[in-house]
C-alpha atoms as a PDB file:
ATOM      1  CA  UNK A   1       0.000   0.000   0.000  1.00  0.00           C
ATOM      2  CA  UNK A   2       1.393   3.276  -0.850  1.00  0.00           C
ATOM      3  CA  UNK A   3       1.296   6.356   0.963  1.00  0.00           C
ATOM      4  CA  UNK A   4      -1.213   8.120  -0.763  1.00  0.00           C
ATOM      5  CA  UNK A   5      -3.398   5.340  -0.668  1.00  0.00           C
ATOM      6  CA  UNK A   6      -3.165   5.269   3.107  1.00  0.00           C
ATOM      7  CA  UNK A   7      -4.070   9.437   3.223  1.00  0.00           C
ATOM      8  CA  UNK A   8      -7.111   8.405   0.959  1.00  0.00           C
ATOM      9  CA  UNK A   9      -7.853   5.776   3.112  1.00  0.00           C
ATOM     10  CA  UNK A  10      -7.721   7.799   6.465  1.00  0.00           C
ATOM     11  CA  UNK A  11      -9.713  11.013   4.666  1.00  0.00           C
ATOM     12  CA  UNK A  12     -12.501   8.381   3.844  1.00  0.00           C
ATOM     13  CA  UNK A  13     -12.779   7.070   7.013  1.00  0.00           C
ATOM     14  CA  UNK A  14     -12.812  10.427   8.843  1.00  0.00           C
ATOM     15  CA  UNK A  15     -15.239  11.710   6.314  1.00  0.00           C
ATOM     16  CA  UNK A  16     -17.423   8.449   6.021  1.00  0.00           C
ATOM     17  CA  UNK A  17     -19.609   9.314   9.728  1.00  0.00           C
ATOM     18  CA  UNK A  18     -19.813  12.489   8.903  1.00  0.00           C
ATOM     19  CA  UNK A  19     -21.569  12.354   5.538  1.00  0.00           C
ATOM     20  CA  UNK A  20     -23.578   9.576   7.031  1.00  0.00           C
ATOM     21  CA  UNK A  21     -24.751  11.979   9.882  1.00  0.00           C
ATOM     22  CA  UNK A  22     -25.918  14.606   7.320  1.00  0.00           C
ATOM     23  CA  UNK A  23     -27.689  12.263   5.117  1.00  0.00           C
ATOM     24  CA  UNK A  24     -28.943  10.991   8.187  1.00  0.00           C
ATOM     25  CA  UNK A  25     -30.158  14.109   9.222  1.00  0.00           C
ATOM     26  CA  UNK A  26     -31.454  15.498   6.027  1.00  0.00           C
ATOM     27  CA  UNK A  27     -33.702  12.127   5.988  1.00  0.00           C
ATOM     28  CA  UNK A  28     -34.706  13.029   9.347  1.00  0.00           C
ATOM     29  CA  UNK A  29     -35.502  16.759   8.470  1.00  0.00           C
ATOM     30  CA  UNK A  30     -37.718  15.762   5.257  1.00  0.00           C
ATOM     31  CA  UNK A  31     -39.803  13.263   6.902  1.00  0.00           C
ATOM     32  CA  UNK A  32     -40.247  16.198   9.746  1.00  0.00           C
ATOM     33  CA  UNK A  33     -40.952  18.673   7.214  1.00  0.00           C
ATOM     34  CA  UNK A  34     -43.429  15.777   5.448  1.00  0.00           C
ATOM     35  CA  UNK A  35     -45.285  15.425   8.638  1.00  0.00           C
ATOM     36  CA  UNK A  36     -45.367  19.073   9.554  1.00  0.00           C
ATOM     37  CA  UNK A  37     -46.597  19.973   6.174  1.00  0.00           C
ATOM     38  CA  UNK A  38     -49.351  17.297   6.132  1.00  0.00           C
ATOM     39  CA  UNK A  39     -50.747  18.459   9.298  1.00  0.00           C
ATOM     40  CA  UNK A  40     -50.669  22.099   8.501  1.00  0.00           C
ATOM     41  CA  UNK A  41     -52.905  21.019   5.363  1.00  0.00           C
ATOM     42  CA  UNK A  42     -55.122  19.344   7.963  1.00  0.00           C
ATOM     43  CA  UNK A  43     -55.529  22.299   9.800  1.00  0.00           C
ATOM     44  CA  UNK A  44     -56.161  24.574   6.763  1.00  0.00           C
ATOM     45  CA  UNK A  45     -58.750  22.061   5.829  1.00  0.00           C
ATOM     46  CA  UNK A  46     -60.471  21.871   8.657  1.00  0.00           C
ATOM     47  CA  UNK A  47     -60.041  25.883   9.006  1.00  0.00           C
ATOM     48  CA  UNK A  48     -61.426  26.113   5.358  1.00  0.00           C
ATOM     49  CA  UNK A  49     -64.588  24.346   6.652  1.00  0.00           C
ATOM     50  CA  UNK A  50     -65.413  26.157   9.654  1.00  0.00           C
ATOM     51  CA  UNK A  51     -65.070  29.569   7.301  1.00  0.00           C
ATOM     52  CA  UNK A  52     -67.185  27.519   4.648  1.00  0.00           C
ATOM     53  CA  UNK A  53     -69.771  26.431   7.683  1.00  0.00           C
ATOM     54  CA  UNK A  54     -69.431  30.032   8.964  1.00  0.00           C
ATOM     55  CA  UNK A  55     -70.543  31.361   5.591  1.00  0.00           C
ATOM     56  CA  UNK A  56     -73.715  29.357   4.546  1.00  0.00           C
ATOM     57  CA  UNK A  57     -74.863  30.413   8.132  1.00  0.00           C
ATOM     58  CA  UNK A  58     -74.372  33.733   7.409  1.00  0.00           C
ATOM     59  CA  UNK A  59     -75.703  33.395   4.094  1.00  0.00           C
ATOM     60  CA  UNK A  60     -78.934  31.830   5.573  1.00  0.00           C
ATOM     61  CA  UNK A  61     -79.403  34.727   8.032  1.00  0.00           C
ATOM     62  CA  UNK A  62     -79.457  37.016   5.806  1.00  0.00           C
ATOM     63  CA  UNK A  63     -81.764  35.049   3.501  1.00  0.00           C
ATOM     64  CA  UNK A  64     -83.865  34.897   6.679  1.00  0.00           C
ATOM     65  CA  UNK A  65     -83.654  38.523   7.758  1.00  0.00           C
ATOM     66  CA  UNK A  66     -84.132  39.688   3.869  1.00  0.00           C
ATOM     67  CA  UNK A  67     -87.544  37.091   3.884  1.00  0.00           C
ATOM     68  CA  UNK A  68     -88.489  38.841   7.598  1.00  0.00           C
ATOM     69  CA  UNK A  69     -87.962  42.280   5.656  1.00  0.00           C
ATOM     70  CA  UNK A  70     -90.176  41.756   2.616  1.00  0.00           C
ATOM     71  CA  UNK A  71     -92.690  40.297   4.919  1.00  0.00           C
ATOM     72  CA  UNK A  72     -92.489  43.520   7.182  1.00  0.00           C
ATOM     73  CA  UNK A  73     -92.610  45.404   4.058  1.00  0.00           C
ATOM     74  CA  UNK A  74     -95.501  43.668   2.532  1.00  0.00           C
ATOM     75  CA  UNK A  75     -97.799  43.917   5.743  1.00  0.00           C
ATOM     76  CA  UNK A  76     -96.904  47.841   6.146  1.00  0.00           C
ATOM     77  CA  UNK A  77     -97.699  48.141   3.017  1.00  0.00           C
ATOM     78  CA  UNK A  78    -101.442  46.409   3.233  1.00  0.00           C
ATOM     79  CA  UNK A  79    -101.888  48.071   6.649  1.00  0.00           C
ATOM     80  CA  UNK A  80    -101.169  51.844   4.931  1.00  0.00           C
ATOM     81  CA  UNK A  81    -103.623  50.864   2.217  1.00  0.00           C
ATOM     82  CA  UNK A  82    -107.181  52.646   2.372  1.00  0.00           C
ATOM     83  CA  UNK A  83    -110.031  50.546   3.022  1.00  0.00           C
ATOM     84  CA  UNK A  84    -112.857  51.631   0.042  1.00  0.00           C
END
C-alpha cells in the first residue's frame, strides 16, 4: 500500500460518519418537514370548513332577515292601504 493510498484511506474514514450523519439528518428533516406539512394542510382544511360552515350560516341569516324584511314590508304596506 502506498502512501497516498493510506491518506485516501484515512480522509474516507474520517469523512465516512460524517456524511452519514448529514444524510442521516437530512432524511430526518424531510420526513419532519413531510409530517409538519401534512398536518398544517389538515388544519387549513379543517379551518377552510369552519369559514365555509361560517358562511352558509351567514348566508342563511341574511336570507332569513331579507324574507323577515319583505314580509315587514308587505304587511306595512297592506296596513297603509285605504279601506274603500
Amino acid at each position: 500500500m502506498t502512501l497516498e493510498s493510506t491518506y485516501v484511506l484515512g480522509f474516507l474514514l474520517a469523512v465516512f460518519p460524517l456524511v452519514c450523519g448529514m444524510i442521516m439528518i437530512h432524511i430526518g428533516l424531510c420526513k419532519y418537514d413531510s409530517v409538519t406539512s401534512a398536518l398544517r394542510c389538515h388544519k387549513l382544511i379543517s379551518k377552510l370548513e369552519l369559514h365555509q360552515n361560517q358562511i352558509k350560516t351567514r348566508q342563511h341569516h341574511l336570507m332569513r332577515y331579507d324574507f323577515q324584511k319583505f314580509n315587514l314590508s308587505e304587511s306595512l304596506v297592506w296596513q297603509m292601504e285605504p279601506k274603500h
